[in-house]
PDB file of N, CA and C in Angstrom:
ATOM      1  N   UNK A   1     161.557  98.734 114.365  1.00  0.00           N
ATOM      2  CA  UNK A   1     161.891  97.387 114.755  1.00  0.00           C
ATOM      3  C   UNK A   1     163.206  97.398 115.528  1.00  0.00           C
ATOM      4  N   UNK A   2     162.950  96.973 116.752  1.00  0.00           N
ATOM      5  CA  UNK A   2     164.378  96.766 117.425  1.00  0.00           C
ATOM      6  C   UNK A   2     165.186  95.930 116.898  1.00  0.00           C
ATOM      7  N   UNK A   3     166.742  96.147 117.173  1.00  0.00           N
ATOM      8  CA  UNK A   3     167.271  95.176 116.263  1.00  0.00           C
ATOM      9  C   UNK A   3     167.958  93.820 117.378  1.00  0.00           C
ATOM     10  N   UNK A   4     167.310  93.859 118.302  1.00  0.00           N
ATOM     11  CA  UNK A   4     167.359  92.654 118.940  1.00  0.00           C
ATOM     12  C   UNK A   4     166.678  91.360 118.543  1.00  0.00           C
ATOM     13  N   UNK A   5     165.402  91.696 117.750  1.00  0.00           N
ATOM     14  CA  UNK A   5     164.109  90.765 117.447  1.00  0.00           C
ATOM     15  C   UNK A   5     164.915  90.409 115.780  1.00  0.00           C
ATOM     16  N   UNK A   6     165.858  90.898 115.719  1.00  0.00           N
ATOM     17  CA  UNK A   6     166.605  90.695 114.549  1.00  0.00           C
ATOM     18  C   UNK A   6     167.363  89.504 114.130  1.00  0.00           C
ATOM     19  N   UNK A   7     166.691  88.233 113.520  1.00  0.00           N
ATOM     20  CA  UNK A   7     167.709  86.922 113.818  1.00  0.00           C
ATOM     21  C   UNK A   7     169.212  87.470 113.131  1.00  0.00           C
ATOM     22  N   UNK A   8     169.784  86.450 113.532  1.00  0.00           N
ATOM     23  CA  UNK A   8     171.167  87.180 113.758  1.00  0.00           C
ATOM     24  C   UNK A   8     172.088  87.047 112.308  1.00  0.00           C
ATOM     25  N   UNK A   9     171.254  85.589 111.640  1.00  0.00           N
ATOM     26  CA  UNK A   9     172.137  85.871 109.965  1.00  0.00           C
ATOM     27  C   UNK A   9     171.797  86.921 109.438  1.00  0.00           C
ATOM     28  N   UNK A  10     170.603  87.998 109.741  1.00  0.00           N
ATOM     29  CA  UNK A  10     170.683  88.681 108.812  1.00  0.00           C
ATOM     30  C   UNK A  10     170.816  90.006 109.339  1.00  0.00           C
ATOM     31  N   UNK A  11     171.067  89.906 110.970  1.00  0.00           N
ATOM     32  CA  UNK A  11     171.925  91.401 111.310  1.00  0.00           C
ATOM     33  C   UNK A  11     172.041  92.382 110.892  1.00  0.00           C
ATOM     34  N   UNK A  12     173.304  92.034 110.122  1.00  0.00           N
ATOM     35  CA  UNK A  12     174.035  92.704 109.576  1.00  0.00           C
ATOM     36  C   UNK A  12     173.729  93.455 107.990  1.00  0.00           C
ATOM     37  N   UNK A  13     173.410  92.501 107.328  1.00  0.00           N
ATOM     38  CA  UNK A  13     172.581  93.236 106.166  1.00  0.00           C
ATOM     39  C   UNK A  13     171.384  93.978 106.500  1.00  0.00           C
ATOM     40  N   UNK A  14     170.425  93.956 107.407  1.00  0.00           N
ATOM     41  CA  UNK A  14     169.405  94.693 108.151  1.00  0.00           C
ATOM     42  C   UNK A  14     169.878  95.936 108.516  1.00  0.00           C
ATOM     43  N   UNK A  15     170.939  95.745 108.934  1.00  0.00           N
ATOM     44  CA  UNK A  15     171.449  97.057 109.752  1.00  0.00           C
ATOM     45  C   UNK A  15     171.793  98.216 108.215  1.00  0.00           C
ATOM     46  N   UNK A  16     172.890  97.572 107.131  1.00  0.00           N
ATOM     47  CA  UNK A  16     173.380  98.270 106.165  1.00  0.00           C
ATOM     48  C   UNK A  16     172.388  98.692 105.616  1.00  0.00           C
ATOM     49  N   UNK A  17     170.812  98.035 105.522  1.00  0.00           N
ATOM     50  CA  UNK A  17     169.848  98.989 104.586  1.00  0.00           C
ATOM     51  C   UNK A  17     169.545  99.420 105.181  1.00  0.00           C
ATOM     52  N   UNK A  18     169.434  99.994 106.550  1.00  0.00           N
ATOM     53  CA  UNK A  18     168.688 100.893 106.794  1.00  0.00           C
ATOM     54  C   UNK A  18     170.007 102.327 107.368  1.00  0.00           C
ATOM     55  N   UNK A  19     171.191 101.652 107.529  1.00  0.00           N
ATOM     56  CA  UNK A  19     172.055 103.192 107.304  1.00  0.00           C
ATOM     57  C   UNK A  19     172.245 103.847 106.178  1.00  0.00           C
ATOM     58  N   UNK A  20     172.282 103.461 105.002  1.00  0.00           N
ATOM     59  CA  UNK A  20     172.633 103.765 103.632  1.00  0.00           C
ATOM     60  C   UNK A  20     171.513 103.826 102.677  1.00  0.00           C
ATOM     61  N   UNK A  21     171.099 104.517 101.850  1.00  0.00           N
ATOM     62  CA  UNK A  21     170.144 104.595 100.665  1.00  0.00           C
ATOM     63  C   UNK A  21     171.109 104.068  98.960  1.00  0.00           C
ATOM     64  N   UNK A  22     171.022 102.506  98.918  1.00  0.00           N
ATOM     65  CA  UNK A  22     171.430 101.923  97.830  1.00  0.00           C
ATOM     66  C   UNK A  22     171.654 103.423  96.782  1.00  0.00           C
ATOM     67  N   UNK A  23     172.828 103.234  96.157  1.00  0.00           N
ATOM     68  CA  UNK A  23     172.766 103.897  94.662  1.00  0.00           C
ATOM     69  C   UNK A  23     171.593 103.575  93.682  1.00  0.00           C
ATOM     70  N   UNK A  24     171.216 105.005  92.844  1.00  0.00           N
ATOM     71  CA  UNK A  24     169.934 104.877  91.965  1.00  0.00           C
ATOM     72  C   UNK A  24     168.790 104.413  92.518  1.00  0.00           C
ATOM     73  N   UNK A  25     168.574 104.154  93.804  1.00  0.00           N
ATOM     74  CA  UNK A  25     167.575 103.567  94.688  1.00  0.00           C
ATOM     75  C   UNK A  25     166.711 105.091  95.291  1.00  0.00           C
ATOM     76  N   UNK A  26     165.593 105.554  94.564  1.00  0.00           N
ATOM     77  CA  UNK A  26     164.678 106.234  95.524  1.00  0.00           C
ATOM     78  C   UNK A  26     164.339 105.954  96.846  1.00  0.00           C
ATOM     79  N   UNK A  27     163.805 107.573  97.099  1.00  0.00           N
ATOM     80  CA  UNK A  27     164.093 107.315  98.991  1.00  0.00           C
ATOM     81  C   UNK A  27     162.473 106.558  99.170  1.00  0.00           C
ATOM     82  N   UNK A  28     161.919 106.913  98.825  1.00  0.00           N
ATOM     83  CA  UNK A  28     160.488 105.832  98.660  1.00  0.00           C
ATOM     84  C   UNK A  28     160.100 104.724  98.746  1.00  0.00           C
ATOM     85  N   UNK A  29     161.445 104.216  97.425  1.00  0.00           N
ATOM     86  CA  UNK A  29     161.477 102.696  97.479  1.00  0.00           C
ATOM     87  C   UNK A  29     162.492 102.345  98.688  1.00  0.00           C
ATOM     88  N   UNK A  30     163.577 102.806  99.312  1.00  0.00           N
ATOM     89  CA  UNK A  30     164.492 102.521  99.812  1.00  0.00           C
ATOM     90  C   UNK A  30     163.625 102.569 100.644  1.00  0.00           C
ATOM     91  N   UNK A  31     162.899 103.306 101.478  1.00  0.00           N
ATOM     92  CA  UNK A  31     161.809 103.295 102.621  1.00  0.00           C
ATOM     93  C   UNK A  31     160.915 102.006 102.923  1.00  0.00           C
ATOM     94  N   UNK A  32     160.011 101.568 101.849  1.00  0.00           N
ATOM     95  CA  UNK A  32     159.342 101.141 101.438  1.00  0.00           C
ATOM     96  C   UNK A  32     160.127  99.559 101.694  1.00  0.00           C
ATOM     97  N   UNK A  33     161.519  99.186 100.953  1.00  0.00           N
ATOM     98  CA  UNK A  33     161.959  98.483 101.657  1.00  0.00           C
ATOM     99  C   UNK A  33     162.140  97.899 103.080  1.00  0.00           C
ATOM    100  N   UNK A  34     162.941  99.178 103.438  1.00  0.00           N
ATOM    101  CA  UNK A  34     163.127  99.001 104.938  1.00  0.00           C
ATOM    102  C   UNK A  34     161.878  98.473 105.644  1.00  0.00           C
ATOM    103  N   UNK A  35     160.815  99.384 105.782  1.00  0.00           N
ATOM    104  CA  UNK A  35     159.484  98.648 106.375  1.00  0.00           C
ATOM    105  C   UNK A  35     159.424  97.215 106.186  1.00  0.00           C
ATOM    106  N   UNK A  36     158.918  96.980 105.029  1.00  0.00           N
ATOM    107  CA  UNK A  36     158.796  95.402 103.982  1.00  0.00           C
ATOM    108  C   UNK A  36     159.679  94.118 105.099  1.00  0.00           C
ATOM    109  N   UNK A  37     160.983  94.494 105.101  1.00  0.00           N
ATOM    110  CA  UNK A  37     162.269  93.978 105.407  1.00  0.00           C
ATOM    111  C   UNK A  37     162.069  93.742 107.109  1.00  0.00           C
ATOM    112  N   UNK A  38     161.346  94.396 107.588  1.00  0.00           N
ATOM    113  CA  UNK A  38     161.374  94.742 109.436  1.00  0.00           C
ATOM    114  C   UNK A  38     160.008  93.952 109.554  1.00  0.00           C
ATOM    115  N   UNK A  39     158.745  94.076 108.756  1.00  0.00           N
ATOM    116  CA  UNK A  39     157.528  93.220 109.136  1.00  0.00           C
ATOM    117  C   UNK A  39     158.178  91.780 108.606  1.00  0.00           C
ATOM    118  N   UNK A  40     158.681  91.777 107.625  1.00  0.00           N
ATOM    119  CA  UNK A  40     159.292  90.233 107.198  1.00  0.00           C
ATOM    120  C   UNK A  40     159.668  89.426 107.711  1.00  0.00           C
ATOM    121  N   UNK A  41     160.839  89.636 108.843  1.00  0.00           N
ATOM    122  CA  UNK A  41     161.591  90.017 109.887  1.00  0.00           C
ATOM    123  C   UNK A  41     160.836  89.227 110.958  1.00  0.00           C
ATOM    124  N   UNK A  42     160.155  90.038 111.645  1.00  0.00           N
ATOM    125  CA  UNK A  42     159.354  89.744 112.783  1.00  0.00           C
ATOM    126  C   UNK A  42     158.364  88.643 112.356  1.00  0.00           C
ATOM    127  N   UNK A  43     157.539  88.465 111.235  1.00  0.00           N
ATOM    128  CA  UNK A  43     156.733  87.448 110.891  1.00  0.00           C
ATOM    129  C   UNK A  43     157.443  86.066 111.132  1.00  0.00           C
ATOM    130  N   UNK A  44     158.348  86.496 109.727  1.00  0.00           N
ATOM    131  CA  UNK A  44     159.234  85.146 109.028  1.00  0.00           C
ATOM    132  C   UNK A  44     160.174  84.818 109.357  1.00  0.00           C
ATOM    133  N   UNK A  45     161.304  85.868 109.787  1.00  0.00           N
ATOM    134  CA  UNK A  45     162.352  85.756 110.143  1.00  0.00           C
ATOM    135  C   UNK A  45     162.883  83.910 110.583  1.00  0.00           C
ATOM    136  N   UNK A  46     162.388  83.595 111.691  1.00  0.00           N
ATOM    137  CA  UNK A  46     163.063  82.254 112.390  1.00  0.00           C
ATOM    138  C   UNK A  46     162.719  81.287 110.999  1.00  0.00           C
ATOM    139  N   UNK A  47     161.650  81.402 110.811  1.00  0.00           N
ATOM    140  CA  UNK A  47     160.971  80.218 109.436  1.00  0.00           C
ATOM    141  C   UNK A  47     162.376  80.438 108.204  1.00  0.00           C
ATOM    142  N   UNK A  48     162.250  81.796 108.109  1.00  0.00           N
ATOM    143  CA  UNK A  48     162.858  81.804 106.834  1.00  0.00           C
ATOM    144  C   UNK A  48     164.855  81.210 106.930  1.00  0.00           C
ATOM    145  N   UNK A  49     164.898  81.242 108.177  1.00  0.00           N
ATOM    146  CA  UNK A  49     166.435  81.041 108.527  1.00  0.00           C
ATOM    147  C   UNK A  49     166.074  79.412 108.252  1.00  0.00           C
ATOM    148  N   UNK A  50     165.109  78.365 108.927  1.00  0.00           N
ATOM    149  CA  UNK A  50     165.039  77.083 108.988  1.00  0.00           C
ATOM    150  C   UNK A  50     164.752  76.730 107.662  1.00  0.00           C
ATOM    151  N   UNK A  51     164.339  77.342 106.031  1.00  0.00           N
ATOM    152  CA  UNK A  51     164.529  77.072 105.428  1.00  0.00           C
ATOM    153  C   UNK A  51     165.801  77.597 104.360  1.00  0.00           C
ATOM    154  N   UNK A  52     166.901  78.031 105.020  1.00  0.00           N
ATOM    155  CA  UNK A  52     167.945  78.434 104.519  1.00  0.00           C
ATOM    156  C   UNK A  52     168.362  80.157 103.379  1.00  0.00           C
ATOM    157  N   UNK A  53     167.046  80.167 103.750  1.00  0.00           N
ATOM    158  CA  UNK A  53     167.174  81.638 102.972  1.00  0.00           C
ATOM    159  C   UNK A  53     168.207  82.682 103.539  1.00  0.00           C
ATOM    160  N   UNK A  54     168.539  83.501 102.627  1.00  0.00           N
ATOM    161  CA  UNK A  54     170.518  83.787 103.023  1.00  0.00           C
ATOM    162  C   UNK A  54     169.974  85.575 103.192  1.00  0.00           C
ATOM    163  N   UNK A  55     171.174  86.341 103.609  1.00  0.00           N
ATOM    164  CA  UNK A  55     170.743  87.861 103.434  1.00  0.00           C
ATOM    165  C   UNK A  55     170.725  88.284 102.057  1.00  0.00           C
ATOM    166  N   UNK A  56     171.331  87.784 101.372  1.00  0.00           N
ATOM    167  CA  UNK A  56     171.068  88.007  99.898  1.00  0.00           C
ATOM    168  C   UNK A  56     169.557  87.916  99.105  1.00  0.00           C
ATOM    169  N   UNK A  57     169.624  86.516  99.547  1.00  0.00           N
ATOM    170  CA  UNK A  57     167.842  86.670  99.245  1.00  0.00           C
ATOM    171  C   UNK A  57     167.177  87.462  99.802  1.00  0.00           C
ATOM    172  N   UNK A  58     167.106  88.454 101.203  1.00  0.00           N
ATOM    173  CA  UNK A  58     166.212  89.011 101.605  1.00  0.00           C
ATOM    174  C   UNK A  58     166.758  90.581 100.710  1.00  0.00           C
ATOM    175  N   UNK A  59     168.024  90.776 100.809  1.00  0.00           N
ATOM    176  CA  UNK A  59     168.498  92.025 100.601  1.00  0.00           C
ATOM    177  C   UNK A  59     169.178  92.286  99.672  1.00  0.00           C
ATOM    178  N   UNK A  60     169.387  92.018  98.910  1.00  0.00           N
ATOM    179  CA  UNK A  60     170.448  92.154  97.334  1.00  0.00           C
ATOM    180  C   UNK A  60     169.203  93.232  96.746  1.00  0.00           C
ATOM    181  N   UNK A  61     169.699  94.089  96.665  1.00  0.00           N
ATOM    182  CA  UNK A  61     169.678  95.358  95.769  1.00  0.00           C
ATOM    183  C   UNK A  61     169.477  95.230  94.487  1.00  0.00           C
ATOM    184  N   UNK A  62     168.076  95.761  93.700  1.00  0.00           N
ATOM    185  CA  UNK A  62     168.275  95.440  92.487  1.00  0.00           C
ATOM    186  C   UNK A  62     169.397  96.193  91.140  1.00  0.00           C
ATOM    187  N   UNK A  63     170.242  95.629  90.477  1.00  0.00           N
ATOM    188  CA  UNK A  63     170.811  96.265  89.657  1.00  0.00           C
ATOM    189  C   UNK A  63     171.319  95.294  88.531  1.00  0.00           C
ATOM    190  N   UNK A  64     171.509  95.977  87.237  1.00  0.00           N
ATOM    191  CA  UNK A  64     171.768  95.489  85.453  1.00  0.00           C
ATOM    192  C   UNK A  64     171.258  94.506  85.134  1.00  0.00           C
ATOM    193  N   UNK A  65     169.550  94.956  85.706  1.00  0.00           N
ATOM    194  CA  UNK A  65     168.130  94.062  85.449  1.00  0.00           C
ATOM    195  C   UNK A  65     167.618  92.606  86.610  1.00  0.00           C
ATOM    196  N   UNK A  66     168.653  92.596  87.365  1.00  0.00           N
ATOM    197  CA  UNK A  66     168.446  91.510  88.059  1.00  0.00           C
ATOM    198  C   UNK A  66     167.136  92.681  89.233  1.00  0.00           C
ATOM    199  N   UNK A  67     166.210  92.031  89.929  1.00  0.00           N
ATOM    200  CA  UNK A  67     165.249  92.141  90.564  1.00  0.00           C
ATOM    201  C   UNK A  67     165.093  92.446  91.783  1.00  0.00           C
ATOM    202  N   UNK A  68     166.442  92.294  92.180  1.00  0.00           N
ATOM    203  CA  UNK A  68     167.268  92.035  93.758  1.00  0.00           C
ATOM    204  C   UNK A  68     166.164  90.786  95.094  1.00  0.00           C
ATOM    205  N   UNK A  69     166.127  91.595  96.031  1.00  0.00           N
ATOM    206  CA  UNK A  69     165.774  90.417  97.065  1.00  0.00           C
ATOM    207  C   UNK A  69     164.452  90.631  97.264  1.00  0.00           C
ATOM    208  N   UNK A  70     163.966  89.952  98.145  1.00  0.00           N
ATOM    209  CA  UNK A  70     162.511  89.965  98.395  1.00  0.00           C
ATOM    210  C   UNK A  70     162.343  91.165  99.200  1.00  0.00           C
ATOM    211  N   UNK A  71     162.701  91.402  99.865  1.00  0.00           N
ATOM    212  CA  UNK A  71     162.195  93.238 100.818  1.00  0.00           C
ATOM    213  C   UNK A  71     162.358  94.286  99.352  1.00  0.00           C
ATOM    214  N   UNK A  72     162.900  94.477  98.512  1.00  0.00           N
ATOM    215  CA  UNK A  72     162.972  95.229  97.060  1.00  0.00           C
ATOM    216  C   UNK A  72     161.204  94.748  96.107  1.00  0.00           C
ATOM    217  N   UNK A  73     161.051  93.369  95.806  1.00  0.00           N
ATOM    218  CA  UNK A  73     160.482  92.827  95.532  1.00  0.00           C
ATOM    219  C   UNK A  73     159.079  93.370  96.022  1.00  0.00           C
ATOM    220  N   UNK A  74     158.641  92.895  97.257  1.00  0.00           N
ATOM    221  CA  UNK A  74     157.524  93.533  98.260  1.00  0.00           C
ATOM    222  C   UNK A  74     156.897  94.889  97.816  1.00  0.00           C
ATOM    223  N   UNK A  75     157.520  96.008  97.676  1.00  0.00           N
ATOM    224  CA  UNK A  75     157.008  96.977  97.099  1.00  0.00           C
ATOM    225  C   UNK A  75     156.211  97.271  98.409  1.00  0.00           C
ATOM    226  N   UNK A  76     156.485  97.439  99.676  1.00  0.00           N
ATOM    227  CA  UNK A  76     155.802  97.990 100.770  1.00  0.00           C
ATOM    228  C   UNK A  76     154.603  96.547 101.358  1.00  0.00           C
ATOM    229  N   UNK A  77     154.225  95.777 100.836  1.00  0.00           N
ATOM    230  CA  UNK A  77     153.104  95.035 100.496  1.00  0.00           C
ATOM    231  C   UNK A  77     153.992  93.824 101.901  1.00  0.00           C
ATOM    232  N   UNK A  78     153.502  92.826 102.148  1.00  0.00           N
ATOM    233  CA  UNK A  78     153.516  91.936 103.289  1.00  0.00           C
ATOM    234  C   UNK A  78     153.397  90.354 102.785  1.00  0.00           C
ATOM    235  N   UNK A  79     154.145  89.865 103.302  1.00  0.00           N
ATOM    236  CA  UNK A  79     153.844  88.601 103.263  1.00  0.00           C
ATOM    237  C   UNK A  79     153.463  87.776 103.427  1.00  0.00           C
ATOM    238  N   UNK A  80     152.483  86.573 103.219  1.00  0.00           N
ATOM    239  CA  UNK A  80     151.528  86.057 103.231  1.00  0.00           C
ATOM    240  C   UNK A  80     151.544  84.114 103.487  1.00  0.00           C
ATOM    241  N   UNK A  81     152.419  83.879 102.892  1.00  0.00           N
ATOM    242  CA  UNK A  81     153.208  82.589 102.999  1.00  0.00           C
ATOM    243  C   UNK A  81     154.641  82.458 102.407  1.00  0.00           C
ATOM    244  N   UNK A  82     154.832  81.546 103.496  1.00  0.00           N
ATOM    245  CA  UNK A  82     156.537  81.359 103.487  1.00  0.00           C
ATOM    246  C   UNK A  82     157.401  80.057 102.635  1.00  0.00           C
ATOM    247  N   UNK A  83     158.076  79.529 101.704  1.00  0.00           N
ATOM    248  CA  UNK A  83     158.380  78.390 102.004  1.00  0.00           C
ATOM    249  C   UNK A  83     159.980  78.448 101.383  1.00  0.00           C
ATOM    250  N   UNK A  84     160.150  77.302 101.219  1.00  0.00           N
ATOM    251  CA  UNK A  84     161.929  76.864 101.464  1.00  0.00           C
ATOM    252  C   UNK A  84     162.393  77.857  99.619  1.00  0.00           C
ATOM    253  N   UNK A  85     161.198  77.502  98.634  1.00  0.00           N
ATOM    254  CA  UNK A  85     161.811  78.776  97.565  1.00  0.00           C
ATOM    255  C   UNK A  85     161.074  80.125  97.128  1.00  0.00           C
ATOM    256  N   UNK A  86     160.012  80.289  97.840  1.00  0.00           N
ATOM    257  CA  UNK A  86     159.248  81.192  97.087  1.00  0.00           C
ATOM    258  C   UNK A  86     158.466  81.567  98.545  1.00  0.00           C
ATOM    259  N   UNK A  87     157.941  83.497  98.466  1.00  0.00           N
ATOM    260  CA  UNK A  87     157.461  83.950  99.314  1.00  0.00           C
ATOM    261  C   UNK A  87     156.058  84.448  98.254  1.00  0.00           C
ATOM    262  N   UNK A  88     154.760  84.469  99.334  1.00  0.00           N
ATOM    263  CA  UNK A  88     154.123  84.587  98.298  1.00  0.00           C
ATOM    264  C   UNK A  88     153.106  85.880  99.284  1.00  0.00           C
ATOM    265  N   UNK A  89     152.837  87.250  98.307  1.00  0.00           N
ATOM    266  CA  UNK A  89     152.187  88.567  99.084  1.00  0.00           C
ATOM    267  C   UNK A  89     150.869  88.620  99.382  1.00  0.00           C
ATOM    268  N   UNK A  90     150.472  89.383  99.651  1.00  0.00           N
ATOM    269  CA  UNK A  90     148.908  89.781 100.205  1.00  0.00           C
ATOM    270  C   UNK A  90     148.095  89.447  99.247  1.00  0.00           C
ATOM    271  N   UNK A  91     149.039  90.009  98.187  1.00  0.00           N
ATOM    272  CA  UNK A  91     147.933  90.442  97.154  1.00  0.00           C
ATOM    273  C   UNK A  91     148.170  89.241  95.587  1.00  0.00           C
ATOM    274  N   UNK A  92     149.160  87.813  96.416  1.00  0.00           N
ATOM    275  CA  UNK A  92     149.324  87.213  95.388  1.00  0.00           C
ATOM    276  C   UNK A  92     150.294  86.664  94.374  1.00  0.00           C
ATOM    277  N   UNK A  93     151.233  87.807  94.704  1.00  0.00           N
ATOM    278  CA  UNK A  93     152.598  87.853  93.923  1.00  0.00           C
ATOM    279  C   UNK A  93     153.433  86.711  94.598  1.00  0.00           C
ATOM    280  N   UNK A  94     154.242  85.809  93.438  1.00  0.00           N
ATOM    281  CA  UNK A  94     154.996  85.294  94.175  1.00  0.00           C
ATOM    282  C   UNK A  94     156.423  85.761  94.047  1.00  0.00           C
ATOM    283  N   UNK A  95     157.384  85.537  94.740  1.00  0.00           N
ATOM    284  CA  UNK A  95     158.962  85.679  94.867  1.00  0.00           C
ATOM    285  C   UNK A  95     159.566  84.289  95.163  1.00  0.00           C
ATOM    286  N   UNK A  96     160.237  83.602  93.558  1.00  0.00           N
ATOM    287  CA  UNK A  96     160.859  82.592  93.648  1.00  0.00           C
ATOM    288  C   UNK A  96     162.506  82.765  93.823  1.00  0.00           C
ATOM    289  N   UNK A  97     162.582  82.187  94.488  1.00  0.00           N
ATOM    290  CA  UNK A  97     164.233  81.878  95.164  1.00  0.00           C
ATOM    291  C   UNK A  97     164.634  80.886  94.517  1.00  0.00           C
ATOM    292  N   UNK A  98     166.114  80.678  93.463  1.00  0.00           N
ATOM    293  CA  UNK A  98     166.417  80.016  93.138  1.00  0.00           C
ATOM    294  C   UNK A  98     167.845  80.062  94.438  1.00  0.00           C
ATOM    295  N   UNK A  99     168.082  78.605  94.712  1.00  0.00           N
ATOM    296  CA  UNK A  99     169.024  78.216  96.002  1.00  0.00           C
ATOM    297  C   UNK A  99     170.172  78.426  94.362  1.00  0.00           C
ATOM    298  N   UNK A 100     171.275  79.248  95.344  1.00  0.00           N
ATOM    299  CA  UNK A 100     172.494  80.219  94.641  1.00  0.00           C
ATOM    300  C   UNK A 100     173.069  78.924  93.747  1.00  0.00           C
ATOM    301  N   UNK A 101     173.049  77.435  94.084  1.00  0.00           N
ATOM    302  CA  UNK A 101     174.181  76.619  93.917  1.00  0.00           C
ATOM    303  C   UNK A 101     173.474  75.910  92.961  1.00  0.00           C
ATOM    304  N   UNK A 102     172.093  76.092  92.501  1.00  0.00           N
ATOM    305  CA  UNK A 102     171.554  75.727  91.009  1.00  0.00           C
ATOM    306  C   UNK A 102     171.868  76.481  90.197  1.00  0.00           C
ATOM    307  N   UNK A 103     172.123  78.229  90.371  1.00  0.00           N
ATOM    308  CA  UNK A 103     172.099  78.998  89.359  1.00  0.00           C
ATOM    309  C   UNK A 103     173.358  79.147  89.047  1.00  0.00           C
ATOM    310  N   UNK A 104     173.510  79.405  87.488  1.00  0.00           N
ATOM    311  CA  UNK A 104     174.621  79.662  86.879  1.00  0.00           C
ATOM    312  C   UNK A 104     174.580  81.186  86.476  1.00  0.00           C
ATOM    313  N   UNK A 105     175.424  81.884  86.723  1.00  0.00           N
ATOM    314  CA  UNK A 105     175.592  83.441  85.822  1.00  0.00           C
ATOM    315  C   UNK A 105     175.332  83.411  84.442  1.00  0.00           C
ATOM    316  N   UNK A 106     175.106  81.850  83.331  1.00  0.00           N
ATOM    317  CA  UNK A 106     174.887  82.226  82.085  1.00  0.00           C
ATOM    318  C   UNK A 106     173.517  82.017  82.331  1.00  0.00           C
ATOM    319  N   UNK A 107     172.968  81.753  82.825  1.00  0.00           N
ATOM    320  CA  UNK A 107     171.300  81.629  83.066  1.00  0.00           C
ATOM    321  C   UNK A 107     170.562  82.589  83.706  1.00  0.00           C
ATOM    322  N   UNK A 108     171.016  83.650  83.990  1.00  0.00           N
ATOM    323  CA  UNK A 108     170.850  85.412  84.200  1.00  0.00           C
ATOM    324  C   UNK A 108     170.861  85.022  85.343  1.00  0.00           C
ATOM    325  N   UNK A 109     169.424  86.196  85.433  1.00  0.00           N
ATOM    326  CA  UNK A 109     169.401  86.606  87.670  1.00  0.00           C
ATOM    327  C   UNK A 109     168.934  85.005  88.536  1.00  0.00           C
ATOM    328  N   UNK A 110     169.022  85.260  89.788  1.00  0.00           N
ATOM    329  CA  UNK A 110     169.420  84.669  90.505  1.00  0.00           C
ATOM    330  C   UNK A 110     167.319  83.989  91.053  1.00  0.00           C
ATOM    331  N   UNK A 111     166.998  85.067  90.749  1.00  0.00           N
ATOM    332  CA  UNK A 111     165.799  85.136  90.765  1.00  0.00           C
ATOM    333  C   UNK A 111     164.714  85.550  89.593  1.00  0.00           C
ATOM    334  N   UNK A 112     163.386  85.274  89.737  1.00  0.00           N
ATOM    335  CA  UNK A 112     162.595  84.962  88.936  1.00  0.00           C
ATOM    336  C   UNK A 112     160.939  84.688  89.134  1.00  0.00           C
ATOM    337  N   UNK A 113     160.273  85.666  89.003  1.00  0.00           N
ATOM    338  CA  UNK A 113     158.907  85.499  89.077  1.00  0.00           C
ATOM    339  C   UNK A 113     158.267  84.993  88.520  1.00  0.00           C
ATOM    340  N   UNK A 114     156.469  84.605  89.095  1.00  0.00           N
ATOM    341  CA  UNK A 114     155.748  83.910  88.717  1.00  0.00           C
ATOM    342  C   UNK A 114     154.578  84.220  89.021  1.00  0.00           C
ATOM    343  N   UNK A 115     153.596  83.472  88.144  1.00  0.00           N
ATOM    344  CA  UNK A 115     152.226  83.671  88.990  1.00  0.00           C
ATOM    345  C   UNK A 115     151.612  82.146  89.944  1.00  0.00           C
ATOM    346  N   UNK A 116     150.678  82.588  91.211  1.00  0.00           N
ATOM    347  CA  UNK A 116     150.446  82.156  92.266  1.00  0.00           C
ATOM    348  C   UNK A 116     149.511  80.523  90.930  1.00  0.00           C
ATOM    349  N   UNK A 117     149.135  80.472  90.322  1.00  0.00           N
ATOM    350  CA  UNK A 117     148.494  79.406  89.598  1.00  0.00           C
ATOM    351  C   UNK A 117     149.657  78.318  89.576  1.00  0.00           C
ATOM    352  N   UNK A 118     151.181  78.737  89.244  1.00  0.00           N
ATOM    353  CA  UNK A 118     151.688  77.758  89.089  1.00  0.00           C
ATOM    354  C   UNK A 118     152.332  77.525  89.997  1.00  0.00           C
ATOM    355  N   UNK A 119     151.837  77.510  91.180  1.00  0.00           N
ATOM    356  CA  UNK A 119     152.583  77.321  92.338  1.00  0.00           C
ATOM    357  C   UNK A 119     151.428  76.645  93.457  1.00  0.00           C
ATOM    358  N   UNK A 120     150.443  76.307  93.420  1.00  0.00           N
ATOM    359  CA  UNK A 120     149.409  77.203  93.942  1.00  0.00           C
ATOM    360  C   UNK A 120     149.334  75.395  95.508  1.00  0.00           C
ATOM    361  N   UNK A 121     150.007  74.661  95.007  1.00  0.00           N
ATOM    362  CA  UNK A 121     150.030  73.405  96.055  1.00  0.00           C
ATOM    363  C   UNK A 121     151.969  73.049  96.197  1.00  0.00           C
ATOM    364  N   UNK A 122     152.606  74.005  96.283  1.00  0.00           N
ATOM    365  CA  UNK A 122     153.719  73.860  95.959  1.00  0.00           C
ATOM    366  C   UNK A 122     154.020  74.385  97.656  1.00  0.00           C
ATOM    367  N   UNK A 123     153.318  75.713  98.459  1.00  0.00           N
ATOM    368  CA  UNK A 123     153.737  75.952  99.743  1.00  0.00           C
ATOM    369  C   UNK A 123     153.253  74.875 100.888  1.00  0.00           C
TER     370      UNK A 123
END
């Protein structure tokens, strides 16, 4: 993926995963990311900026149980529908986005899965 087709909030975090292999992060999954992160990108990218999704949500690294971002999340797999909190995969899975300024640190990670039933008129 050229990194011109790259909207521009997320540049920069685009660029850092793919120079660096996260700590405790296999090269597999770190791979596996990167791809995930570049079709995401090119699909979603403009959509996902107009509904405010941050580089964090795409790219936060998972670590001390939190799940990290949706390109981690993906597991190589593609995305399927887009909306302002939740991305939902090929095969079904959803990835809910809690917007940073609801969540509190005593209410754990930042994020939080689900299944496509309880969501299923929500995109």
């Amino acid at each position: 993926m050229a990194v011109a087709s790259v909207p521009e909030p997320f540049l920069d975090a685009w660029v850092r995963l793919q120079c660096q292999r996260p700590i405790g992060v296999g090269e597999t999954v770190w791979r596996q990311a990167i791809d995930a992160a570049g079709r995401f990108l090119v699909t979603w990218g403009s959509l996902a900026i107009e509904f405010a999704w941050t580089p964090a949500d795409l790219f936060d690294v998972p670590r001390d149980g939190r799940p990290g971002g949706l390109a981690w999340f993906l597991q190589g797999e593609a995305v399927r529908a887009l909306g302002p909190d939740h991305a939902v995969t090929t095969s079904e899975r959803v990835f809910d986005r809690i917007i940073a300024q609801e969540a509190t640190p005593t209410l754990g990670p930042a994020f939080k899965f689900t299944s496509t039933a309880l969501l299923k008129n929500r995109i």
